[in-house]
Protein backbone atom coordinates (compact mmCIF):
# COMPACT_ATOMS: atom_id res chain seq x y z
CA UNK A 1 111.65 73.19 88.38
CA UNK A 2 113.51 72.65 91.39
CA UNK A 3 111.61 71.05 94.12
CA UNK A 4 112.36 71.46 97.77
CA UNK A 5 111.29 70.71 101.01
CA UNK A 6 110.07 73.70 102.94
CA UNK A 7 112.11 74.81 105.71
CA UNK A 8 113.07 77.95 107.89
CA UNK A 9 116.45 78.28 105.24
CA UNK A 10 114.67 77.42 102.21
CA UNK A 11 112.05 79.90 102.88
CA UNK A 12 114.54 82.35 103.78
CA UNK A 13 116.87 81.91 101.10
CA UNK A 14 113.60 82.01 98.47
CA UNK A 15 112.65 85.40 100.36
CA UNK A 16 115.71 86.96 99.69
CA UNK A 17 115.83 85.79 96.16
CA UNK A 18 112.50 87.10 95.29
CA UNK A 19 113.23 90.79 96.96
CA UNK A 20 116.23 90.52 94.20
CA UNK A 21 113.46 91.15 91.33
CA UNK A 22 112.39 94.25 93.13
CA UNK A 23 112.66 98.10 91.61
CA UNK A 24 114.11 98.75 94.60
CA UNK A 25 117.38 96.97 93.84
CA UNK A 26 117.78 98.19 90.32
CA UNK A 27 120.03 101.60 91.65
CA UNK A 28 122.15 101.20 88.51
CA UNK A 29 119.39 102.76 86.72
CA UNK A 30 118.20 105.78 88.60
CA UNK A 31 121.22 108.38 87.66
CA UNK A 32 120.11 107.16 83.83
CA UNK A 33 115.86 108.09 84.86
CA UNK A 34 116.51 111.09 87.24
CA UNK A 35 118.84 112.28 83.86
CA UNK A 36 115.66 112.03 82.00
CA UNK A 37 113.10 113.79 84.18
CA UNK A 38 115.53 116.36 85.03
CA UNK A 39 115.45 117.05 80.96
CA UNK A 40 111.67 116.60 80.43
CA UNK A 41 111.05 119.01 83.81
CA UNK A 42 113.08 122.09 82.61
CA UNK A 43 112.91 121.52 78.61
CA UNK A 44 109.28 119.35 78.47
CA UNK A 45 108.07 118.96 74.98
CA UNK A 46 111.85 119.40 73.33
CA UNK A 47 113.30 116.46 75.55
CA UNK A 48 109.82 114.17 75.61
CA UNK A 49 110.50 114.58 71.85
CA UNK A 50 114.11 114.18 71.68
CA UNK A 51 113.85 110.78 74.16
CA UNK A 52 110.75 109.77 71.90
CA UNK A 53 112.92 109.63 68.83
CA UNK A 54 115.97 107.83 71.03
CA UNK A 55 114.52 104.96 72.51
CA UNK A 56 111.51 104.41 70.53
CA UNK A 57 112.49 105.46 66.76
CA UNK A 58 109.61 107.81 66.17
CA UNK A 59 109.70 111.35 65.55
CA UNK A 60 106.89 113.00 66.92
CA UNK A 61 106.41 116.91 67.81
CA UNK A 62 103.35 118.97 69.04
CA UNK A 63 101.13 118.31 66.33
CA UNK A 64 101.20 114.66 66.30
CA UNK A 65 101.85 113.46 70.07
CA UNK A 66 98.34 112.99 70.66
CA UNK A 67 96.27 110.39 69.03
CA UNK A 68 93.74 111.49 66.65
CA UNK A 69 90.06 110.24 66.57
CA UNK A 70 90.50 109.00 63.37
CA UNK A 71 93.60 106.77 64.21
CA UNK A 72 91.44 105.54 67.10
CA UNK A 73 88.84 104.26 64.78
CA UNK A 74 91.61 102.95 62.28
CA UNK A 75 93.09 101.11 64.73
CA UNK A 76 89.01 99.87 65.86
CA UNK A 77 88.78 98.26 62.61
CA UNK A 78 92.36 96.22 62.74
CA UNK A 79 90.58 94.42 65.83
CA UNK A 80 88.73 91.14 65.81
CA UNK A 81 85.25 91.87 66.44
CA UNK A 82 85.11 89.23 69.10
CA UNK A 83 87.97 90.90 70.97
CA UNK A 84 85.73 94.07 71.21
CA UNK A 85 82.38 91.89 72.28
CA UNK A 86 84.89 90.39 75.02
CA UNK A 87 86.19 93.99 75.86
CA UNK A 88 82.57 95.21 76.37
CA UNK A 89 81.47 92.47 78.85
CA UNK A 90 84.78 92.21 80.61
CA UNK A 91 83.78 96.18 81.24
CA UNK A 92 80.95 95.28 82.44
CA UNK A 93 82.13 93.08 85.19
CA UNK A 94 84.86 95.56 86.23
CA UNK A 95 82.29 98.40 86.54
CA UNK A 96 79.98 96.19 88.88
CA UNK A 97 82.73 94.99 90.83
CA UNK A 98 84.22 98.76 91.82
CA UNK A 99 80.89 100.20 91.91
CA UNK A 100 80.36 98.60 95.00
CA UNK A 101 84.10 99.81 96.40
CA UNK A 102 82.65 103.58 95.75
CA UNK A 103 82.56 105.81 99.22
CA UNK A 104 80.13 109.03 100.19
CA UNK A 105 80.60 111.55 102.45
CA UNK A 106 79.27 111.94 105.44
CA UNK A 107 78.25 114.17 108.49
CA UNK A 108 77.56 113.63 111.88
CA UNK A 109 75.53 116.62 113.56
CA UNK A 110 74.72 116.99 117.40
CA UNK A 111 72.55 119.12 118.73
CA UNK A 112 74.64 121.61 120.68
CA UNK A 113 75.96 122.55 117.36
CA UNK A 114 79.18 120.08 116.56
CA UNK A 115 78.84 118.76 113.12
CA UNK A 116 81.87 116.12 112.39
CA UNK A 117 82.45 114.85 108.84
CA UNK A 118 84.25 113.51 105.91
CA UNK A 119 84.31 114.95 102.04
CA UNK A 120 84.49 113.10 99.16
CA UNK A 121 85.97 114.49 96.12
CA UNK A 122 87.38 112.90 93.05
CA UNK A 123 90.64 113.78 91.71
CA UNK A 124 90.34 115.98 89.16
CA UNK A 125 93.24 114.53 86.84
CA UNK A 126 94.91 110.92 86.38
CA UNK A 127 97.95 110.08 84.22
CA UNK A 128 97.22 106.08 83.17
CA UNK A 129 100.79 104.47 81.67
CA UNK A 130 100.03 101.51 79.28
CA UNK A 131 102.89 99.85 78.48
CA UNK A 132 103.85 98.62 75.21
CA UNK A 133 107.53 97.19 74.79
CA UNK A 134 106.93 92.91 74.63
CA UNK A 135 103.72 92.37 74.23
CA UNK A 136 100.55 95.05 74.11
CA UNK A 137 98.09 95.25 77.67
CA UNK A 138 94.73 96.31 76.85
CA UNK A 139 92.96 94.63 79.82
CA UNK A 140 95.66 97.06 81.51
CA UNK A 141 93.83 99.87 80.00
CA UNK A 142 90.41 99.08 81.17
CA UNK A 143 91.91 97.92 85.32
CA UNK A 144 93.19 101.50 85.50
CA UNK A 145 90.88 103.54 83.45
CA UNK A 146 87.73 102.32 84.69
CA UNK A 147 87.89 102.46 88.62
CA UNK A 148 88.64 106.00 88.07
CA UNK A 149 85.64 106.49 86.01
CA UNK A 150 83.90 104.94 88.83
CA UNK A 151 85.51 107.18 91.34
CA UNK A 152 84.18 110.42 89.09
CA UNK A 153 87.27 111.57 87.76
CA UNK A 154 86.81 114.19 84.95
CA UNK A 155 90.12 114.03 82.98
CA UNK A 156 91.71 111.14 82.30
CA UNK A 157 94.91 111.17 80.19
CA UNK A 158 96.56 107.77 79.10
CA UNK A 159 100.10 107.57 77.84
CA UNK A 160 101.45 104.23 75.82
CA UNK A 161 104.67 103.99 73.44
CA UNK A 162 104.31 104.53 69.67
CA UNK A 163 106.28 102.06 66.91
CA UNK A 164 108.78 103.58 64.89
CA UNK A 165 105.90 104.44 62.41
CA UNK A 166 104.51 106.70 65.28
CA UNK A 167 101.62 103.90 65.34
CA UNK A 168 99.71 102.30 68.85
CA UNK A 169 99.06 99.30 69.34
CA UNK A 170 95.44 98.93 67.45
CA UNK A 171 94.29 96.67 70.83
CA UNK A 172 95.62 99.22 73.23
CA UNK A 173 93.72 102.45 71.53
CA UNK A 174 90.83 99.94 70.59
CA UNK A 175 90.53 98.82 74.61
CA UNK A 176 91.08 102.97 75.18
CA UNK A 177 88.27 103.55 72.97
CA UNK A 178 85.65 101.27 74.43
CA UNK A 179 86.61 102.31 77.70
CA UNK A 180 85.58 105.86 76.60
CA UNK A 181 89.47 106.88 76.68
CA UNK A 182 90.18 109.98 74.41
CA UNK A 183 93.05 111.96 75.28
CA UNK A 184 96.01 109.78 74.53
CA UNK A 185 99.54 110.93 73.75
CA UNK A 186 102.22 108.70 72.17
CA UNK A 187 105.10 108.74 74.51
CA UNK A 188 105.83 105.61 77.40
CA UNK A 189 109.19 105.03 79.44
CA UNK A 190 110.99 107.40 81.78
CA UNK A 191 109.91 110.62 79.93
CA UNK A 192 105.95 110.02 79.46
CA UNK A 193 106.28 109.35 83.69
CA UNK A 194 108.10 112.99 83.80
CA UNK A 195 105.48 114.42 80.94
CA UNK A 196 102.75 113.60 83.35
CA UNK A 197 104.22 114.81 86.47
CA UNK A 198 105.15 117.94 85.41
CA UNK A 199 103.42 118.92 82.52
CA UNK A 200 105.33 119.97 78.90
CA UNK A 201 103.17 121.97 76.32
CA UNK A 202 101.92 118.95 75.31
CA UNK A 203 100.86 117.15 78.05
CA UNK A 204 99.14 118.23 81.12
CA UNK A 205 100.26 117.82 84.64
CA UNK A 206 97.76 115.39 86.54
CA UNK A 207 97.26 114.65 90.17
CA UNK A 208 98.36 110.78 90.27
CA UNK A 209 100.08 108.43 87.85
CA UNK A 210 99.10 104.60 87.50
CA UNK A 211 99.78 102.04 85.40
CA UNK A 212 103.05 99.30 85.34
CA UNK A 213 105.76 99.46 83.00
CA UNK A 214 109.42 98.30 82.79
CA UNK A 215 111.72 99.03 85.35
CA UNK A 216 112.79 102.97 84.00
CA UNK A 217 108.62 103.53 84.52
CA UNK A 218 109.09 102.16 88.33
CA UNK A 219 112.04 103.89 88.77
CA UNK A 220 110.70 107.13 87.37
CA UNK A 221 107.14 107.17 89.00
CA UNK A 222 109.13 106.79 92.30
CA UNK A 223 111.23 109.85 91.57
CA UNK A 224 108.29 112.10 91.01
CA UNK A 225 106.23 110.43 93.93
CA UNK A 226 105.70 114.08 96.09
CA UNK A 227 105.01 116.09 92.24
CA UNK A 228 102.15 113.67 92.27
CA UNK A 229 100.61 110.39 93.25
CA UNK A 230 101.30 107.19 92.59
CA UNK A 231 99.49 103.73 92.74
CA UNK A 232 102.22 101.83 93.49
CA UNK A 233 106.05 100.74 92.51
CA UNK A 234 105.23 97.90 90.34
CA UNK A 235 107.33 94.46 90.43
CA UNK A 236 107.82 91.41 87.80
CA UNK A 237 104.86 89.23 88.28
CA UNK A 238 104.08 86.35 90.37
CA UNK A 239 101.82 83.58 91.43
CA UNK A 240 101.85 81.00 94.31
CA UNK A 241 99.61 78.05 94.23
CA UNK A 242 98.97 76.30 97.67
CA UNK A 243 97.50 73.09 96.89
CA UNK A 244 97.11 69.63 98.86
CA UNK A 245 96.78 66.21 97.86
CA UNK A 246 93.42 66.97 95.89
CA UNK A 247 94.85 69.50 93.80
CA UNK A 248 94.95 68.58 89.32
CA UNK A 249 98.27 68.64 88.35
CA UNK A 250 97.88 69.67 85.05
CA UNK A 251 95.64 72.44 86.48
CA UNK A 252 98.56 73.43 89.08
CA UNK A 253 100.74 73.46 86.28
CA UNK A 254 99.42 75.31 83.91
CA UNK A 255 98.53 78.14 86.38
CA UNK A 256 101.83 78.52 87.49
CA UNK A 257 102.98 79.19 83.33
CA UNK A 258 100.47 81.60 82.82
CA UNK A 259 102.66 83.73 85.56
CA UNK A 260 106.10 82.29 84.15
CA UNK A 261 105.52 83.17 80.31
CA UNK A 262 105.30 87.81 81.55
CA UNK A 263 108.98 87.83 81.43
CA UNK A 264 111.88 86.37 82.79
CA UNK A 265 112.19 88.38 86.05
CA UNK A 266 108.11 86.60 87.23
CA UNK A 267 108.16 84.60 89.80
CA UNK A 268 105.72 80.52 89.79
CA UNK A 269 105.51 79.07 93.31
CA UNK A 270 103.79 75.87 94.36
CA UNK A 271 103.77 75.07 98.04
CA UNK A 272 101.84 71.69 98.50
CA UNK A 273 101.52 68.99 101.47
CA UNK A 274 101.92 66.60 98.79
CA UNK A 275 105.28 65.20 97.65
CA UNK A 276 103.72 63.00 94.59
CA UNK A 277 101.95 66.02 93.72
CA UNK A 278 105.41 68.49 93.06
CA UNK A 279 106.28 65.58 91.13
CA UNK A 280 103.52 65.13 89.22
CA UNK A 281 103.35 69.45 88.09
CA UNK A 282 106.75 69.04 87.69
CA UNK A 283 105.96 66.67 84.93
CA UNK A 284 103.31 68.37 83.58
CA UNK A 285 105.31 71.90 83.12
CA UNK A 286 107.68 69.67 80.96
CA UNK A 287 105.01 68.97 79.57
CA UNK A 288 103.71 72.01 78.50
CA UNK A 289 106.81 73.89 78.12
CA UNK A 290 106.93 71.83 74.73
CA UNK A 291 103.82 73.84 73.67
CA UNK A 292 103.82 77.20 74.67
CA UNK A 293 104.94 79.84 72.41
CA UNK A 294 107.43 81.82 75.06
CA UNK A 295 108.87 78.79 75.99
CA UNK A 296 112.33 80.41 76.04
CA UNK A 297 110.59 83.48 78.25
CA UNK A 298 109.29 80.93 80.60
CA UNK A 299 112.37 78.33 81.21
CA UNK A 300 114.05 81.54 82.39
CA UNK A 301 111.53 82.56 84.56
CA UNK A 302 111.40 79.13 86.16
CA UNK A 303 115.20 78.60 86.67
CA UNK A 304 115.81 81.87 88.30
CA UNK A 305 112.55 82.02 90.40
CA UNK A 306 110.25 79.12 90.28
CA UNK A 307 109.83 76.78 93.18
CA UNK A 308 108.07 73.99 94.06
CA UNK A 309 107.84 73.70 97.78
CA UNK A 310 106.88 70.58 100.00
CA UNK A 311 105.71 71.32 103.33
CA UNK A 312 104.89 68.69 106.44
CA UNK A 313 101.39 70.25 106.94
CA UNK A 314 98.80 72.79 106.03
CA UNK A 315 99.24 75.27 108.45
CA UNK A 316 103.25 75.19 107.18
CA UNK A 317 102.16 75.78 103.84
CA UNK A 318 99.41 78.81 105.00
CA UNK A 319 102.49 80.30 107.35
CA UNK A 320 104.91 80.50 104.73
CA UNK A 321 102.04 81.93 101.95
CA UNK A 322 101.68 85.02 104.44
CA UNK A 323 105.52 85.79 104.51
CA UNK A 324 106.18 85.00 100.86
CA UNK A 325 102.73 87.55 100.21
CA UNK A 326 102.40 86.61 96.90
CA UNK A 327 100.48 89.06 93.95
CA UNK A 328 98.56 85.91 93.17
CA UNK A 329 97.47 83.26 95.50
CA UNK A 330 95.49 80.25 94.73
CA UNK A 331 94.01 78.32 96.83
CA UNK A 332 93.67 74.92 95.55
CA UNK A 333 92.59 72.36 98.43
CA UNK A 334 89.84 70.11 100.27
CA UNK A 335 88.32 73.23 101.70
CA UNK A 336 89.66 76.61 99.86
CA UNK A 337 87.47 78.50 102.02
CA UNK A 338 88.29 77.61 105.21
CA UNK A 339 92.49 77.70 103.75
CA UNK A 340 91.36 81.41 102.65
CA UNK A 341 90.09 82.48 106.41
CA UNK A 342 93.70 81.96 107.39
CA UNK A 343 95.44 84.55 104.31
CA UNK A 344 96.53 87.65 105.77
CA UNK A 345 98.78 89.02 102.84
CA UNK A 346 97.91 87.76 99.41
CA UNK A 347 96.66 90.39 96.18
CA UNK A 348 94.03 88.34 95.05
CA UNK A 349 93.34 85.28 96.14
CA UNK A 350 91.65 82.62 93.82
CA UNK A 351 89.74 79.72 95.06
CA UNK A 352 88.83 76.32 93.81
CA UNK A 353 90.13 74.15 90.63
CA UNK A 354 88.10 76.97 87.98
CA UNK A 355 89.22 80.09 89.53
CA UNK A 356 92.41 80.45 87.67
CA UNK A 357 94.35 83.82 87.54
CA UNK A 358 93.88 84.65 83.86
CA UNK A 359 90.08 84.84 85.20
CA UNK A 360 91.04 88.24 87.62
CA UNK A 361 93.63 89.55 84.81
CA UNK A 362 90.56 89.67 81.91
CA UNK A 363 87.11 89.24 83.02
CA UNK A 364 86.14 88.54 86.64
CA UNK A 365 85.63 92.11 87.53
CA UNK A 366 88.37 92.58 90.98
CA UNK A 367 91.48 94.90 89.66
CA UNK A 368 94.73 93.01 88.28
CA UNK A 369 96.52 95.48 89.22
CA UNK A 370 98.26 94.16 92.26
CA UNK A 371 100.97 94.66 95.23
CA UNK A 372 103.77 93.00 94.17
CA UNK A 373 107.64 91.59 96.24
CA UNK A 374 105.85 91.22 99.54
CA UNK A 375 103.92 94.58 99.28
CA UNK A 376 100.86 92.79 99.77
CA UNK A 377 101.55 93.03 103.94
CA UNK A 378 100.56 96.65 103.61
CA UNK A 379 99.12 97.35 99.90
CA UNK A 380 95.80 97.11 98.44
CA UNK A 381 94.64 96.27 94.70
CA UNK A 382 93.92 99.11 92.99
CA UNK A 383 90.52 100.49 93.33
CA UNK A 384 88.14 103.49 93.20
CA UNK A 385 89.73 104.70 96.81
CA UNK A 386 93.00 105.21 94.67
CA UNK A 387 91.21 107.83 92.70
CA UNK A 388 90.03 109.88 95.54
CA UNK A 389 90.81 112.29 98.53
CA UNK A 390 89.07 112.56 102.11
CA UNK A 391 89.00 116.03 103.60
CA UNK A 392 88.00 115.81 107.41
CA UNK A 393 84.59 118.36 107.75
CA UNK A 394 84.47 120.19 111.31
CA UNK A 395 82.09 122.84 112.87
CA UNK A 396 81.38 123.98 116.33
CA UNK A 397 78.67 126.20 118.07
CA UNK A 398 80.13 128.68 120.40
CA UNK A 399 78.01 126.81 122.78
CA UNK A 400 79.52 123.86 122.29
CA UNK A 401 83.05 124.90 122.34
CA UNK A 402 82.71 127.12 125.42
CA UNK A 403 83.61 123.70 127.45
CA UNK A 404 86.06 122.20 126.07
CA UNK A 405 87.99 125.45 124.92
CA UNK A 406 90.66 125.80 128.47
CA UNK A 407 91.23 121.88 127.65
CA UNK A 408 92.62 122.61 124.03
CA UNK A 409 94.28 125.84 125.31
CA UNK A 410 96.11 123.58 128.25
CA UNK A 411 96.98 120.87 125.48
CA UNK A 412 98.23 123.68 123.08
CA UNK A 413 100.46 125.19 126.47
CA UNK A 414 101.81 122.13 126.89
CA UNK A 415 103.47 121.91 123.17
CA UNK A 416 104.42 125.70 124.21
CA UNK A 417 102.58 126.90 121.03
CA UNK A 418 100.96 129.85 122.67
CA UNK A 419 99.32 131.41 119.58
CA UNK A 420 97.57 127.98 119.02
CA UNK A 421 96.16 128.47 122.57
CA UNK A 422 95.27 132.46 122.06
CA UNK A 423 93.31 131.16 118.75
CA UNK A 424 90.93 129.41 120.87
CA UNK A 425 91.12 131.95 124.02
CA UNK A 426 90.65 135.22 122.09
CA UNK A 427 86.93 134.07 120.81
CA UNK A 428 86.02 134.30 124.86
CA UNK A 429 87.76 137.25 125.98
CA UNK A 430 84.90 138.95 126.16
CA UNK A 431 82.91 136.53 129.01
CA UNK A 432 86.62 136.56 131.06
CA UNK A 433 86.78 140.30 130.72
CA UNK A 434 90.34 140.26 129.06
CA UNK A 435 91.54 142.80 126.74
C-alpha cells in the first residue's frame, strides 16, 4: 500500500478519488436501468421474466417466481447446523439492539382544549433486495429484515437472484427463514428494483425498498426514489482505521483486509501518528495477502483505493476522519473514548483492539447497513425509524382558537392566500356579525 504523509493535497486528492467509486458517477449506466424499469413498469411480469432469463440464465414465469416452503426447508438442510445456531443468536442481538431505537406516539393536551401530537404508524409494506452475484449475504438478510419487524411492519417481501437452475442461495433462504421471512421471489438486479416499485402480477408494489446490490440496483432504486422509498444509494465498501503509536499491527492490518477482500471498488484507510507503525501494517498486509483466498480481489482494492496516511498529530488525524466520513471507523488508540467524543461523521464507529468490524457486520447487534462516499455527514445506519412514518396530531377548542385566530388570518393575508384566511374567519362570523 502506498503510504503518505497527510496533507491539505493528499487529503484532497484521496477525497476526490474516493467520490470516483460513487453510484453517482456511474451515468454510463442509467439509459441501460431506466431501459429496464421502463419495460418492467408498462409490461411487469413479461419483462421481469424476459430480463430474468437474460442476465441470470433462469427461466422463471408466474408459477415459479416465488419460493416455495418446501425449497425453503431444502435449502435449511444444505446449511451447517452451526451456521443456523450462529444465525439465531446473532438475531438475538440485532433484535435487542433496535428494540431500544423503537419510537411511540405521543400527545400533549392543555386545558383550554389544544391537544398537539405525533402518530406512529408502521409501513405497511417493505421490498428487502439481497444480493447474490459474488458471494451470498445472509447477515444482509437479517440487518434489513429485522429492524422492520421491530418497527411492526406487516408485509415484508424479499427479492434475491436465482442460479441458472432457478435455485437461492441455501444460506440466503436459510437466514430468510430464521428471520421468519416467507414471501420471497427469485428475481435481483435492475428489474426486481422496478418489480417492487411498481408492482407486476407477480410481485406486489411496497412502500420502501432496502437492501445493497451492484451498481444497476443503486442506479435503479434511485430512479424509482418518488414511486417509493428508499434507504439509501449504496456505495463499494470501506473502512478507516485511526490508530496511534499503541495500535497492533497485525490487528490494523487485518482489519483493513476484511474491507479490501468485498470487491475491488472498497476502499482500506489507515491514518496513524505513527510512521513505524504504516510501516509495520504495511508489512503485515504483505503478509497476509499471501493467505487470503481473494487475494487477487483485494490487491485491486488496495492499489486503486487503499491508503496509509501519516499525520503530525491526533487532532490531524481526527480532522481528516470527519471529512473523509468513512462507513467504518475504528478507533484504535491510548484513549478510544475520548478519540470517539471528537467523531462527527463516521457509520459505525468501533473502539478498542477487539472491536473489529466483522463484529457490527455479523453479531454485535447495531445495523451494517451503513452511509457510504461521505454520506455519513448527513445519513444514519439503518434502523427501525427507516421503517416508519410520523403524522403531526392537532386539535383546538373553539375557545382556544378564538385568540389566536386574526393572527393566522393576518399571516395567511400576508402570503395573499385569502381563502386560507376565510377558513379560519368563517368559524367566527357569527360573534363579528358578518354574513
Amino acid at each position: 500500500m502506498r503510504i503518505l504523509t497527510l496533507t491539505e493535497e493528499t487529503k484532497k486528492n484521496l477525497l476526490e478519488d474516493l467520490l470516483k467509486r460513487s453510484p453517482n458517477s456511474y451515468r454510463q449506466y442509467e439509459n441501460q436501468v431506466d431501459e429496464i424499469l421502463a419495460a418492467v413498469r408498462a409490461q411487469r411480469d413479461a419483462a421481469l421474466f424476459s430480463y430474468t432469463k437474460q442476465f441470470d440464465g433462469a427461466v422463471l414465469n408466474a408459477d415459479s417466481v416465488r419460493v416455495t416452503p418446501e425449497e425453503i426447508e431444502e435449502a435449511s438442510s444444505l446449511v451447517d447446523p452451526k451456521l443456523i445456531d450462529v444465525m439465531e443468536k446473532a438475531i438475538v442481538n440485532i433484535k435487542a439492539y433496535h428494540q431500544k431505537q423503537k419510537r411511540n406516539s405521543w400527545f400533549d393536551s392543555r386545558e383550554d382544549g389544544v391537544l398537539l401530537g405525533q402518530k406512529v404508524t408502521p409501513l405497511s409494506c417493505v421490498g428487502v433486495y439481497v444480493p447474490g452475484g459474488k458471494a451470498a449475504y445472509p447477515s444482509s438478510v437479517l440487518m434489513n429484515v429485522l429492524p422492520a419487524q421491530v418497527a411492526g411492519v406487516k408485509r415484508i417481501v424479499m427479492t434475491t437472484p436465482c442460479n441458472r437452475e432457478g435455485k437461492v442461495n441455501p444460506a440466503t433462504l436459510t437466514a430468510a427463514r430464521v428471520a421468519g421471512v416467507t414471501e420471497i421471489y427469485k428475481v435481483g438486479g435492475a428489474q426486481a428494483i422496478g418489480a417492487l416499485a411498481f408492482g407486476t402480477e407477480s410481485i406486489p408494489k411496497v412502500d420502501k425498498i432496502v437492501g445493497p446490490g451492484n451498481i444497476y440496483v443503486a442506479l435503479a432504486k434511485k430512479a424509482v426514489f418518488g414511486h417509493v422509498s428508499i434507504d439509501s444509494i449504496a456505495g463499494p465498501s470501506e473502512i478507516l482505521v485511526l490508530a496511534d503509536e499503541t495500535a497492533n499491527p497485525r490487528f490494523v492490518a487485518a482489519d483493513l483486509l476484511s474491507q479490501a477482500e468485498h470487491d475491488e471498488l472498497a476502499s482500506a484507510i489507515l491514518i496513524t501518528t505513527s510512521s513505524e507503525l504504516a510501516h509495520q501494517v504495511n508489512a503485515e498486509i504483505e503478509r497476509f495477502c499471501t493467505q487470503l483466498s481473494r487475494r487477487e480481489i483485494i490487491e485491486k482494492s488496495l492499489q486503486n483505493y487503499g491508503y496509509l496516511l501519516v499525520a503530525s498529530n491526533l487532532e490531524e488525524a481526527i480532522d481528516a476522519a470527519n471529512e473523509i466520513a468513512s462507513e467504518h471507523l475504528e478507533i484504535l488508540t491510548r484513549d478510544p473514548f475520548s478519540v470517539m467524543m471528537k467523531i462527527q461523521n463516521a457509520g459505525a464507529i468501533f473502539l478498542g483492539e477487539y472491536a473489529s468490524e466483522p463484529l457490527g457486520d455479523y453479531f454485535a447487534g447495531p445495523n451494517h447497513v451503513l452511509p457510504t462516499n461521505g454520506t455519513a455527514k448527513f445519513f444514519s445506519p439503518l434502523g427501525v425509524d427507516d421503517f416508519i412514518k410520523k403524522s403531526s396530531i392537532i386539535s383546538y377548542s373553539k375557545e382556544a382558537l378564538a385568540p389566536i385566530y386574526p393572527d393566522i388570518v393576518q399571516f395567511a393575508s400576508c402570503e395573499q392566500l385569502t381563502a386560507h384566511a376565510n377558513s379560519i374567519r368563517v368559524r367566527f362570523e357569527d360573534e363579528r356579525g358578518e354574513q
